[in-house]
Protein backbone atom coordinates (compact mmCIF):
# COMPACT_ATOMS: atom_id res chain seq x y z
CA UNK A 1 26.46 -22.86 0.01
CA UNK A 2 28.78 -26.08 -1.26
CA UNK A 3 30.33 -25.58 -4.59
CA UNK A 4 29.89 -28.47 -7.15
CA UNK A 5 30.79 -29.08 -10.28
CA UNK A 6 28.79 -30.65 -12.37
CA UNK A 7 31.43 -32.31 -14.59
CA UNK A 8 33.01 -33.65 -11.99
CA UNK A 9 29.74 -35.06 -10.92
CA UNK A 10 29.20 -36.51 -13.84
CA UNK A 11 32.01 -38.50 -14.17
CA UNK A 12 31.45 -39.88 -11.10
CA UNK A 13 28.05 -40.74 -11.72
CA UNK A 14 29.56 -42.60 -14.58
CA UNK A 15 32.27 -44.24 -13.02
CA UNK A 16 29.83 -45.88 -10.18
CA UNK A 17 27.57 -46.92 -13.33
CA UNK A 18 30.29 -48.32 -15.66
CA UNK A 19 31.75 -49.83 -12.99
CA UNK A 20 28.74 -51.38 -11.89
CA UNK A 21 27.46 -52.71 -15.16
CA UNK A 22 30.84 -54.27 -16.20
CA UNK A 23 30.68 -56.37 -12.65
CA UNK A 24 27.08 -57.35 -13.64
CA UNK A 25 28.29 -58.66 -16.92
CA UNK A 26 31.16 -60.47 -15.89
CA UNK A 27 28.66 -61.68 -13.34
CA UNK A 28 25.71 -62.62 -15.93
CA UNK A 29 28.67 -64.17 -17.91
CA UNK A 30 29.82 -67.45 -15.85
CA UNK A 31 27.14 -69.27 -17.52
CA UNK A 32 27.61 -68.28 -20.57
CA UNK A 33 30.77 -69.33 -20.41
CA UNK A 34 29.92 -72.59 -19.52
CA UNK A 35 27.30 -72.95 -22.57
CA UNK A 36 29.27 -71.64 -25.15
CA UNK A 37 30.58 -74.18 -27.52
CA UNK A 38 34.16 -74.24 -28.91
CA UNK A 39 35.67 -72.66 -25.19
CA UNK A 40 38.19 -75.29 -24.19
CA UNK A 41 37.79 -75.96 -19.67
CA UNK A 42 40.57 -73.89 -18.92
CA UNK A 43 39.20 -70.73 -20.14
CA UNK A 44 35.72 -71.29 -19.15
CA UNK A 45 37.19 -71.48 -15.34
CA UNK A 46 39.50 -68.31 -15.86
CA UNK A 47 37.26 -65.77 -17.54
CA UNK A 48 34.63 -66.01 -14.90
CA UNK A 49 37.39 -65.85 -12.34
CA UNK A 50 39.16 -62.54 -14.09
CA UNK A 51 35.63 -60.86 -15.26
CA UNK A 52 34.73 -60.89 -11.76
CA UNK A 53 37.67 -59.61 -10.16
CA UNK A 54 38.12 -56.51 -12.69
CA UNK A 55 34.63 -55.73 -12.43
CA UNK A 56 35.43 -55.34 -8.42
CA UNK A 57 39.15 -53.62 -8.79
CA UNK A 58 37.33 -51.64 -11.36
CA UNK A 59 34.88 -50.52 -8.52
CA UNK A 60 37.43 -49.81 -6.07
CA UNK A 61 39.29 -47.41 -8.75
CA UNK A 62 37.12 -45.96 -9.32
CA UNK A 63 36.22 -44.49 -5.63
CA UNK A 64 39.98 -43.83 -5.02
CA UNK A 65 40.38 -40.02 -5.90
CA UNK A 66 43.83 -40.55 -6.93
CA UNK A 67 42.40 -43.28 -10.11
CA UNK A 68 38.78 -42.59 -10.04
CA UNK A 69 39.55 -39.83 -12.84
CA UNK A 70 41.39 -42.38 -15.38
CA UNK A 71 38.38 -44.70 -13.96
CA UNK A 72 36.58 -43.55 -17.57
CA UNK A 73 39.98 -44.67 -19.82
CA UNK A 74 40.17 -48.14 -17.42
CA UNK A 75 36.61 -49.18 -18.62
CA UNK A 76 36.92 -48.63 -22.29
CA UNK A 77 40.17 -50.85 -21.88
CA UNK A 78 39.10 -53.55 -20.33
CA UNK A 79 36.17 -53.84 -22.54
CA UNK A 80 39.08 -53.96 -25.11
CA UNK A 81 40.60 -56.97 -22.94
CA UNK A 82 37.25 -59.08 -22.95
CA UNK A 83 36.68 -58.52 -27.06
CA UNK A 84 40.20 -60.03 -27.55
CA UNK A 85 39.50 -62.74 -24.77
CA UNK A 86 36.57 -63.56 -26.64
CA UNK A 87 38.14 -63.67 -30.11
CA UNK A 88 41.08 -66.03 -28.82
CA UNK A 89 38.53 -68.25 -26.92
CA UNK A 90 35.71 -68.64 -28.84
CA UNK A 91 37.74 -69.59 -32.33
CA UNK A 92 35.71 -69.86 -34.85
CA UNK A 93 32.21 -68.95 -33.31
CA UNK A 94 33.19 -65.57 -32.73
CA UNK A 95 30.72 -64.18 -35.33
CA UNK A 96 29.23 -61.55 -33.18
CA UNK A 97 32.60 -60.48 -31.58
CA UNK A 98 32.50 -57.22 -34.49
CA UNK A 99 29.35 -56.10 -32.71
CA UNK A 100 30.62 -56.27 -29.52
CA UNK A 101 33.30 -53.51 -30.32
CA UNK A 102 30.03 -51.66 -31.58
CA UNK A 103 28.89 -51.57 -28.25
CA UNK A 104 32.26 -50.21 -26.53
CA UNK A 105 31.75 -46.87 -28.41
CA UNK A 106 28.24 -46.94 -27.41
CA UNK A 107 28.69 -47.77 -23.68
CA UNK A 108 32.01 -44.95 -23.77
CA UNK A 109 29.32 -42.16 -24.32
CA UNK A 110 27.84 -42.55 -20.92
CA UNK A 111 30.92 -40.42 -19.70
CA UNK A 112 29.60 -37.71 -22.50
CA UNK A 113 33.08 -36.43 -23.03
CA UNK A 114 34.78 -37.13 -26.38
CA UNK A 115 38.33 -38.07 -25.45
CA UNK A 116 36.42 -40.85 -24.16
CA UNK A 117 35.30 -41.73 -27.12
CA UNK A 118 38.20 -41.30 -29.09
CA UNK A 119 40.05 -43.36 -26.71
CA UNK A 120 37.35 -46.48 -26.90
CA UNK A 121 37.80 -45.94 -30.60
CA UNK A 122 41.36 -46.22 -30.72
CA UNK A 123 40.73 -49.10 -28.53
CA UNK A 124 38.39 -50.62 -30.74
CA UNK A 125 40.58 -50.54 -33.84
CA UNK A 126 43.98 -50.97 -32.43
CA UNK A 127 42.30 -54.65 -30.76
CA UNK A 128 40.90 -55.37 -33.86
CA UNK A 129 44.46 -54.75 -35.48
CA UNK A 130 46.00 -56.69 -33.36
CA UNK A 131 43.35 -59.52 -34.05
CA UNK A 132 43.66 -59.36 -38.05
CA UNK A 133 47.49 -59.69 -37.93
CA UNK A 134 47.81 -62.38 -34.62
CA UNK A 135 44.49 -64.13 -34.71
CA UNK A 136 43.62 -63.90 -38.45
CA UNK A 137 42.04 -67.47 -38.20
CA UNK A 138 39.85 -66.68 -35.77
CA UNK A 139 38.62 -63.17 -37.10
CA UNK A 140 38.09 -63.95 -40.82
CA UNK A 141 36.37 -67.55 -39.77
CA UNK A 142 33.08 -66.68 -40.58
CA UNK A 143 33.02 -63.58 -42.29
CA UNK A 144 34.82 -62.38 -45.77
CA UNK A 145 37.32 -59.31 -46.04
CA UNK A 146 34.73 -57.37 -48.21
CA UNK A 147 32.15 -57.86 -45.16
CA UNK A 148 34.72 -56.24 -43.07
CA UNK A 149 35.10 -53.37 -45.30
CA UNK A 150 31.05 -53.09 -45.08
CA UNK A 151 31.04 -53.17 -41.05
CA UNK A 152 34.24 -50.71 -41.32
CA UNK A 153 32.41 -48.21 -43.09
CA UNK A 154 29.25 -48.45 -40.56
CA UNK A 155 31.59 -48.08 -37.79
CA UNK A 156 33.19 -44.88 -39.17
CA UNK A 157 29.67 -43.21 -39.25
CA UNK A 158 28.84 -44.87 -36.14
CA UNK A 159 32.27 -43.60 -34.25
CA UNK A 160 31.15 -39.99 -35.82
CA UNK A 161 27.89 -40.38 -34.90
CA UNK A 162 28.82 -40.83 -31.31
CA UNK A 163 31.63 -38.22 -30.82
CA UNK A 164 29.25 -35.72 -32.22
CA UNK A 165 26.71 -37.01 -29.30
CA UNK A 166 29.72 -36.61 -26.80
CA UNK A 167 30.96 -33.22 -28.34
CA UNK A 168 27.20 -31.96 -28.15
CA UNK A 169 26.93 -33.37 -24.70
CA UNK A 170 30.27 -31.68 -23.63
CA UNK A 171 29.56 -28.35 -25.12
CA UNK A 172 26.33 -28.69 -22.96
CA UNK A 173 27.66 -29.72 -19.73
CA UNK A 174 30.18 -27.24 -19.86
CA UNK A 175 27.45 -24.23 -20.88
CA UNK A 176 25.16 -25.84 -17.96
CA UNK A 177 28.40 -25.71 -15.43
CA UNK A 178 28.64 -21.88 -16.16
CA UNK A 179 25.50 -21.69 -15.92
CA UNK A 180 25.52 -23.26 -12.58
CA UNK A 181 28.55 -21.23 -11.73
CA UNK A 182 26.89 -18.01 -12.79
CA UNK A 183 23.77 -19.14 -10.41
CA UNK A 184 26.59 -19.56 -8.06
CA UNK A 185 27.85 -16.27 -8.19
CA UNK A 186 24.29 -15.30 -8.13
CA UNK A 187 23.64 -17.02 -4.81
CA UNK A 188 26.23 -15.73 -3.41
CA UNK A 189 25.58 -12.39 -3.87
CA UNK A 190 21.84 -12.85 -3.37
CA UNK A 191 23.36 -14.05 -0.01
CA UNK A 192 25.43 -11.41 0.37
CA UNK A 193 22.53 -8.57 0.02
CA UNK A 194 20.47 -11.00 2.33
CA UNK A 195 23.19 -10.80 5.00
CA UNK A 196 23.39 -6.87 4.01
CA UNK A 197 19.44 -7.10 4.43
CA UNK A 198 19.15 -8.38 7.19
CA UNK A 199 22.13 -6.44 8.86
CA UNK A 200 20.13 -3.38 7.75
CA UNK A 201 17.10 -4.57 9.17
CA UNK A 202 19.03 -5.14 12.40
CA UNK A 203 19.83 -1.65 12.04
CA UNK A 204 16.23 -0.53 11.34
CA UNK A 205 15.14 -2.46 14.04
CA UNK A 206 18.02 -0.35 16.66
CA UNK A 207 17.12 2.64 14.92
CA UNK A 208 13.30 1.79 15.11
CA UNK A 209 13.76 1.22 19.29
CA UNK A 210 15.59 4.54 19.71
CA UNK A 211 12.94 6.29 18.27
CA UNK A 212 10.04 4.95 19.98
CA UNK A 213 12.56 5.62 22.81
CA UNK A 214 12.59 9.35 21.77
CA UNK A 215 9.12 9.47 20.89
CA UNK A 216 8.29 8.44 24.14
CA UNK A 217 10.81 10.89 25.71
CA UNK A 218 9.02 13.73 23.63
CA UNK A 219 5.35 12.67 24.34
CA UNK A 220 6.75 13.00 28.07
CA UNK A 221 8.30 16.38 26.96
CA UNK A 222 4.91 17.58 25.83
CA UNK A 223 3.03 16.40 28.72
CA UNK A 224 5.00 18.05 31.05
CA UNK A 225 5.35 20.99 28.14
CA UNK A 226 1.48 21.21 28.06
CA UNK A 227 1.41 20.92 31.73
CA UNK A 228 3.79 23.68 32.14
CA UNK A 229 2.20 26.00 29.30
CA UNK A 230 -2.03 25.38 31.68
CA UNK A 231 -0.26 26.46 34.51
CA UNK A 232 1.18 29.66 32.73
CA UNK A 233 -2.51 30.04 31.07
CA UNK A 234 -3.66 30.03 34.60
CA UNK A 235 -0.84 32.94 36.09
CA UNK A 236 -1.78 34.62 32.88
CA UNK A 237 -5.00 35.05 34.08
CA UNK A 238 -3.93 35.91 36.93
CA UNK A 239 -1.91 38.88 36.28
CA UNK A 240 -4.50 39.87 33.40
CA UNK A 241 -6.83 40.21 36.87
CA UNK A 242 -4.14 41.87 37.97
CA UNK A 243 -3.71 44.35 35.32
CA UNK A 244 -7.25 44.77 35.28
CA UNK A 245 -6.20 45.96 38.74
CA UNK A 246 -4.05 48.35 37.54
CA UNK A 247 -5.45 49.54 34.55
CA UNK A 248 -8.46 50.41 37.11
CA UNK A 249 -6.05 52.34 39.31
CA UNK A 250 -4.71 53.86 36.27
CA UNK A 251 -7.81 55.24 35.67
CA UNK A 252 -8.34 56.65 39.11
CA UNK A 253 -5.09 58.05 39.11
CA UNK A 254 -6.05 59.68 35.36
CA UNK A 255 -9.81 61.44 36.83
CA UNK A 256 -7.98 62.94 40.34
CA UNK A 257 -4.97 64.06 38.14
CA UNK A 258 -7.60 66.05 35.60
CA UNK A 259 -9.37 67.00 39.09
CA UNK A 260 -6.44 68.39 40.43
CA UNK A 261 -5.85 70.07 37.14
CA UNK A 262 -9.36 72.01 37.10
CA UNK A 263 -7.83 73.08 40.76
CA UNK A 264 -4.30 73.99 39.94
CA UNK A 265 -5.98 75.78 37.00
CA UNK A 266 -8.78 77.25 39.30
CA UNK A 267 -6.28 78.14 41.91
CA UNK A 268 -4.27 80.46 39.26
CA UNK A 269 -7.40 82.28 38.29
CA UNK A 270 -8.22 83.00 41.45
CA UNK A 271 -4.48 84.41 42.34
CA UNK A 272 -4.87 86.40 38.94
CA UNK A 273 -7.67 87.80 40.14
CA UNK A 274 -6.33 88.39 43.47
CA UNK A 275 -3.38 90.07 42.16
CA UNK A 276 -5.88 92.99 40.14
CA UNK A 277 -7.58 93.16 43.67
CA UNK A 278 -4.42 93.89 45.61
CA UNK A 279 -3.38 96.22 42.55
CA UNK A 280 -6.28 98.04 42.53
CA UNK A 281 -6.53 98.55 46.00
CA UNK A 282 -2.52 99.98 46.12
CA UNK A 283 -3.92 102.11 43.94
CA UNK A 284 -7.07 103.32 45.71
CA UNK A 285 -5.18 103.04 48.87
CA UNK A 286 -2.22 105.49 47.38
CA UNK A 287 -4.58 107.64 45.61
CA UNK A 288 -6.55 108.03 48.79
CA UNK A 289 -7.06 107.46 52.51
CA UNK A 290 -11.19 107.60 52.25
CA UNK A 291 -10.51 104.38 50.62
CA UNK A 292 -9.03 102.61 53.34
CA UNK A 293 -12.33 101.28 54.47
CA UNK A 294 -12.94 99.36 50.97
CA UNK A 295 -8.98 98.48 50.78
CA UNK A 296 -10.06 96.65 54.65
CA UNK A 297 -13.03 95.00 52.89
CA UNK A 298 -11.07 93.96 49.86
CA UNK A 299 -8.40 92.53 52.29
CA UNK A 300 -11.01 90.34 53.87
CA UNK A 301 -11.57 89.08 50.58
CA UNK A 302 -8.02 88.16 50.14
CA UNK A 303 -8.19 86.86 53.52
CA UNK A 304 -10.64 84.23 53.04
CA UNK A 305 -9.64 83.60 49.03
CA UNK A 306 -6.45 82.44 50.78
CA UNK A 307 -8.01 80.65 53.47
CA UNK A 308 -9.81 78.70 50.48
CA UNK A 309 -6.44 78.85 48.79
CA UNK A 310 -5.60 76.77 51.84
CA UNK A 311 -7.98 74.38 52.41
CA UNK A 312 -7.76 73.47 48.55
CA UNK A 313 -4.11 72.86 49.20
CA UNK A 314 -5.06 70.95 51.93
CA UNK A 315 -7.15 68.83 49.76
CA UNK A 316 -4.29 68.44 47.25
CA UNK A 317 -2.07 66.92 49.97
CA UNK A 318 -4.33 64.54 50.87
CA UNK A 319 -4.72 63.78 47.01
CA UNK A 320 -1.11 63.36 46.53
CA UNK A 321 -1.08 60.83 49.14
CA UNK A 322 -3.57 58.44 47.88
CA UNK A 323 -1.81 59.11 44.47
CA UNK A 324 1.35 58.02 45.97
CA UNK A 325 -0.58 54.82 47.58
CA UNK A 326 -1.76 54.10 43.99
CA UNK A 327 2.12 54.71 42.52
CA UNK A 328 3.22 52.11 44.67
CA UNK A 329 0.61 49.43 44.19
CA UNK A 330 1.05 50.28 40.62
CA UNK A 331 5.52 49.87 41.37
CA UNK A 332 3.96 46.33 43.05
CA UNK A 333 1.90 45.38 40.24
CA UNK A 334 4.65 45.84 38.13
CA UNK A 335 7.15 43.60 40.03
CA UNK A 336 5.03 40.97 40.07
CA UNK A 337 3.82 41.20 36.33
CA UNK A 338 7.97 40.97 35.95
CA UNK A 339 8.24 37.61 38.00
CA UNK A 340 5.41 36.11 36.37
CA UNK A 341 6.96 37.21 32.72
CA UNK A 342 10.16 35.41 33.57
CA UNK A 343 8.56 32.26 34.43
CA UNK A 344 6.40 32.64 31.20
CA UNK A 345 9.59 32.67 29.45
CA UNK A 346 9.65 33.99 25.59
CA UNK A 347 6.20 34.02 25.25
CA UNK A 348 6.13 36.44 28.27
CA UNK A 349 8.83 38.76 27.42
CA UNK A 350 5.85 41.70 25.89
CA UNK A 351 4.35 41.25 28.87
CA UNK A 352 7.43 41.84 30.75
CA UNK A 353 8.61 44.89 28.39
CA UNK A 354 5.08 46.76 29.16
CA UNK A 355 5.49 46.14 32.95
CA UNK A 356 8.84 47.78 33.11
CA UNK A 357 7.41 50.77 31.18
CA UNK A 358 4.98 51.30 33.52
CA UNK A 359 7.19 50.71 36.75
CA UNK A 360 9.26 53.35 35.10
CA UNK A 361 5.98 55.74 34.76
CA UNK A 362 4.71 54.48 37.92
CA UNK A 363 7.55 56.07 39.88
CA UNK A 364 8.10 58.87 37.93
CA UNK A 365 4.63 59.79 38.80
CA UNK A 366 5.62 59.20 42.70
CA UNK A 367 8.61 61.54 42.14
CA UNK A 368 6.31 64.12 40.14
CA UNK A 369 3.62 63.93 43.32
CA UNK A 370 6.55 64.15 45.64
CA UNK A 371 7.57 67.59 43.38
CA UNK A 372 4.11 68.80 43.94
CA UNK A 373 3.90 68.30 47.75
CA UNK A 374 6.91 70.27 48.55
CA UNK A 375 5.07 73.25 46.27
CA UNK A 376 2.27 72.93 48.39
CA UNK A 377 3.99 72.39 51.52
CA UNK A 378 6.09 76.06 50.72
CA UNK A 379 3.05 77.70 49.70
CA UNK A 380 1.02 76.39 52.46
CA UNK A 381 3.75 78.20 54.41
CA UNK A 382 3.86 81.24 52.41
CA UNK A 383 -0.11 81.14 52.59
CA UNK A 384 0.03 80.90 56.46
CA UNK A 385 2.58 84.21 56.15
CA UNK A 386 -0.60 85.71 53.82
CA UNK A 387 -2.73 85.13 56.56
CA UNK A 388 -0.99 86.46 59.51
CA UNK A 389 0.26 89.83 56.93
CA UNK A 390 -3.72 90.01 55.89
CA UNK A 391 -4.79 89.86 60.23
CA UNK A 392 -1.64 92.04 60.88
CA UNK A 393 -3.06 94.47 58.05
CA UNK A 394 -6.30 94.61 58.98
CA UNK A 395 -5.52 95.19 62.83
CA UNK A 396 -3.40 98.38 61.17
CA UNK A 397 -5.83 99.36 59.14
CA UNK A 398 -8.90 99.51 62.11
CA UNK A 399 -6.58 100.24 64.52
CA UNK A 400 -4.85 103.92 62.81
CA UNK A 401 -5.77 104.55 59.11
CA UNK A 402 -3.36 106.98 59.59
CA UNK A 403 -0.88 104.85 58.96
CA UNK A 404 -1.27 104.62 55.60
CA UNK A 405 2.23 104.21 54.85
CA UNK A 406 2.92 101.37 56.94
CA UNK A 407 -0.11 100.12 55.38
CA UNK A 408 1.16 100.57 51.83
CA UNK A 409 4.50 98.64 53.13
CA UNK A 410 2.70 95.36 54.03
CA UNK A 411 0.55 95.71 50.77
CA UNK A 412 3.55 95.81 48.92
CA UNK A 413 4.70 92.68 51.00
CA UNK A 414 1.28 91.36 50.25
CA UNK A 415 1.85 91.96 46.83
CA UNK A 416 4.98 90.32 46.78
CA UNK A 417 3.58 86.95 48.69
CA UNK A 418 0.85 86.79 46.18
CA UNK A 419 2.88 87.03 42.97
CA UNK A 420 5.21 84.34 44.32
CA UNK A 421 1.97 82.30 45.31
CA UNK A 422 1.11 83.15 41.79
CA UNK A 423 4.32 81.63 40.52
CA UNK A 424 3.84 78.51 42.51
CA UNK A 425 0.91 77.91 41.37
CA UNK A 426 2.01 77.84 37.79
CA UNK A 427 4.43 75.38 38.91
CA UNK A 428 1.55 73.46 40.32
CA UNK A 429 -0.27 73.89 37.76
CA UNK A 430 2.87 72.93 35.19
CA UNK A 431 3.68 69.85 37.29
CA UNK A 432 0.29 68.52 37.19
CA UNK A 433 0.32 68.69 33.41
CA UNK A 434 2.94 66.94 33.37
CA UNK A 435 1.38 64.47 35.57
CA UNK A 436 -1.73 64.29 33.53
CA UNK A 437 0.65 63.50 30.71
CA UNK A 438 2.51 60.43 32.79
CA UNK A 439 -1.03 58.99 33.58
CA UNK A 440 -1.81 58.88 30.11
CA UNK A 441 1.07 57.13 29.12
CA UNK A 442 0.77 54.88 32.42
CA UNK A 443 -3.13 54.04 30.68
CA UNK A 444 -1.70 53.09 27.50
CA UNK A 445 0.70 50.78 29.01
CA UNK A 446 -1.43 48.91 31.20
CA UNK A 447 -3.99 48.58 28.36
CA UNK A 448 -1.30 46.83 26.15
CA UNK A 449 -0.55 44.91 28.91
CA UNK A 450 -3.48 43.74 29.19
CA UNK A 451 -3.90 42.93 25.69
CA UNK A 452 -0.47 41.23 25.79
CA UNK A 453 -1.91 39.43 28.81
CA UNK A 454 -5.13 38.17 27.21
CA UNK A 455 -3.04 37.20 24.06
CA UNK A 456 -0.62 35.18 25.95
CA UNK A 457 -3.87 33.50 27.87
CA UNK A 458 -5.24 32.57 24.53
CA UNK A 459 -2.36 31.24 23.32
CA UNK A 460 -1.27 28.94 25.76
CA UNK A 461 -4.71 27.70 25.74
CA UNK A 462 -4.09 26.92 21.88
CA UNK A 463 -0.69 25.22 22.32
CA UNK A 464 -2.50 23.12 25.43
């Protein structure tokens, strides 16, 4: 914004108007000249001639920046100039030259300054000294000393009355310039937090873009996110079918383990109670040979409890093999429930704790049923030995009772076999408690994993 100042406009406001009305009157003048009485011809051709011209050269001062600020002083001179003019022309009709000087004070206040004044003033009196002591004809032709004293004293309250105008008027133009240069500094600092406005709203507006920018980025984000999270709500279901699967296994694997546990513990009775057979027939065999017929009886029985002993060892075999079948889905089950954990991510990593667990229990089960087969398979063999001693016993035994000694040999070997088989089958029977105990834990895992599973389902079905 331009800078002004409003003095300086002022003045030259008043220099174009001074400058202006003192080339109208020396314009509006010519004919007065001519009308005037008591101007001789020379004069009434000159003073039209010179009013004019200073009235222009008073113009053209007062737009030259160089004079145009002594333009004010100029004016109040040359108003001087014409009062004398007038005095020395107009002889003795100069009765309303006093009046005239009135006027120069009054037409110096249009510049509102007081040196102005002051200087029109001194004007005023040092023209009308120099009248009184060169042209005291002239100036004292109409009017007497004591009226002069009279128009003195109204001129002294007139001269105050105007420099107090001017003084007042100064005072004010200089409080309204700082105003105007307070408004200034204002403005410019209005303009200033405008320009810091509006470079902050440039910034909003940068700051504004990059956001919808990244909120457009994240809505893509949590399309894809929510995309992402459906498809691992629909694996999730898919491995809680899965589990299911397991869990179902589990639970197969949990009623032939407590089968074969009934059997294992069935088995031992049975070899307890074989075992007070063969000991009571030693002893009816040693105590006597008319026994020999009951000990070939009670052999048969041993015979075909051990043929049973057999075939239910048989039957455990085949067990053990569907239980491994089931331990090795269960090992697959597991895997997979791992790979489908990793690509859940965090909110998979229960599901993939659980699965290792029961990997872990899945093959120590295998390795447990792997223990139990090789039992079997060595007392399957040690039961086929039973067998042929038992035939190869009771061949003796019908063949010589006699031989009652060789008799009491194999018995003893008999004997023997059967406490080992005994001992085997508390193996069995300990191994398969320990199964029983694996199967349980195998349970709880796969129901937690389940739960884990149908957790995880629900929540990604939340968060999509």
């Amino acid at each position: 914004m331009e800078q002004v100042d409003l003095l300086k406009e002022h003045e030259q406001w008043a220099n174009r108007v001074c400058s202006r009305i003192i080339l109208l009157f020396g314009i509006l003048a010519i004919p007065i000249f001519f009308i005037l009485p008591n101007i001789p011809w020379h004069w009434r051709a000159i003073l039209p001639v010179v009013s004019v011209s200073l009235g222009w050269l008073l113009i053209v001062f007062s737009k030259n920046e160089r004079t145009s600020k002594y333009t004010k002083y100029t004016t109040t001179i040359l108003l001087n100039i014409f009062g004398i003019l007038m005095t020395i022309t107009m002889g003795k009709g100069n009765r309303s030259v006093p009046f005239y000087f009135f006027s120069i004070l009054a037409f110096s206040l249009i510049y509102l300054h007081p040196k102005t004044v002051l200087v029109a003033a001194t004007g005023t009196i040092l023209s009308h000294a120099i009248m009184m002591t060169r042209f005291p004809e002239q100036i004292f032709a109409l009017h007497e000393p004591a009226m002069y004293i009279y128009t003195g004293f109204i001129y002294l309250l007139y001269l105050l009355a105007i420099y107090a105008i001017a003084s007042k008027a100064s005072e004010l133009l200089g409080k309204l310039k700082q105003r105007e240069s307070e408004q200034r500094s204002l403005n410019q600092d209005l303009n200033e937090i405008q320009n810091q406005i509006g470079i902050a709203s440039s910034r909003l507006r940068s700051t504004s873009n990059d956001l919808a920018k990244e909120a457009g980025e994240l809505m893509s984000a949590f399309h894809e996110t929510a995309s992402a999270m459906e498809q691992m709500a629909q694996m999730v279901d898919v491995e809680t079918g899965e589990v299911t699967k397991v869990t179902d296994r589990v639970n197969e694997i949990s009623t032939i383990a407590t089968h074969i546990k009934k059997m294992s513990d069935q088995l031992a009775s049975d070899f307890g109670e074989t075992e007070k057979v063969f000991e009571q027939g030693s002893t009816v065999m040693y105590s006597s040979v008319e026994n020999m017929k009951k000990i070939s009886d009670q052999i048969g029985e041993v015979a075909n409890a051990t043929s049973r002993l057999k075939e239910s060892s048989l039957r455990i075999e085949d067990i053990l093999v569907f239980m491994n079948e089931i331990a090795d889905k269960t090992t697959l089950l597991s895997l997979n429930a791992n790979i489908e954990a990793a690509r859940a991510g965090s909110a998979g990593r229960g599901f993939s704790v659980v699965a290792s667990e029961i990997s872990k229990l899945a093959v120590q089960s295998a390795h447990g049923t792997e223990e139990i087969k090789k039992i079997i398979g060595a007392a399957l063999l040690d039961f086929e030995k039973v067998i042929e001693t038992i035939d190869l016993s009771l061949a003796i035994v019908e063949k010589n009772s006699a031989e009652t000694t060789v008799v009491s040999d194999e018995i003893s070997k008999m004997m023997e076999n059967i406490q080992q088989n005994a001992a085997q089958i508390k193996e069995i029977y300990q191994a398969m408690e320990n199964l029983s105990q694996k199967n349980d834990a195998i349970m709880a895992g796969a129901n937690s994993l389940a739960s884990i599973a149908e957790e995880t389902s629900a929540g990604t079905e939340e968060i999509s």
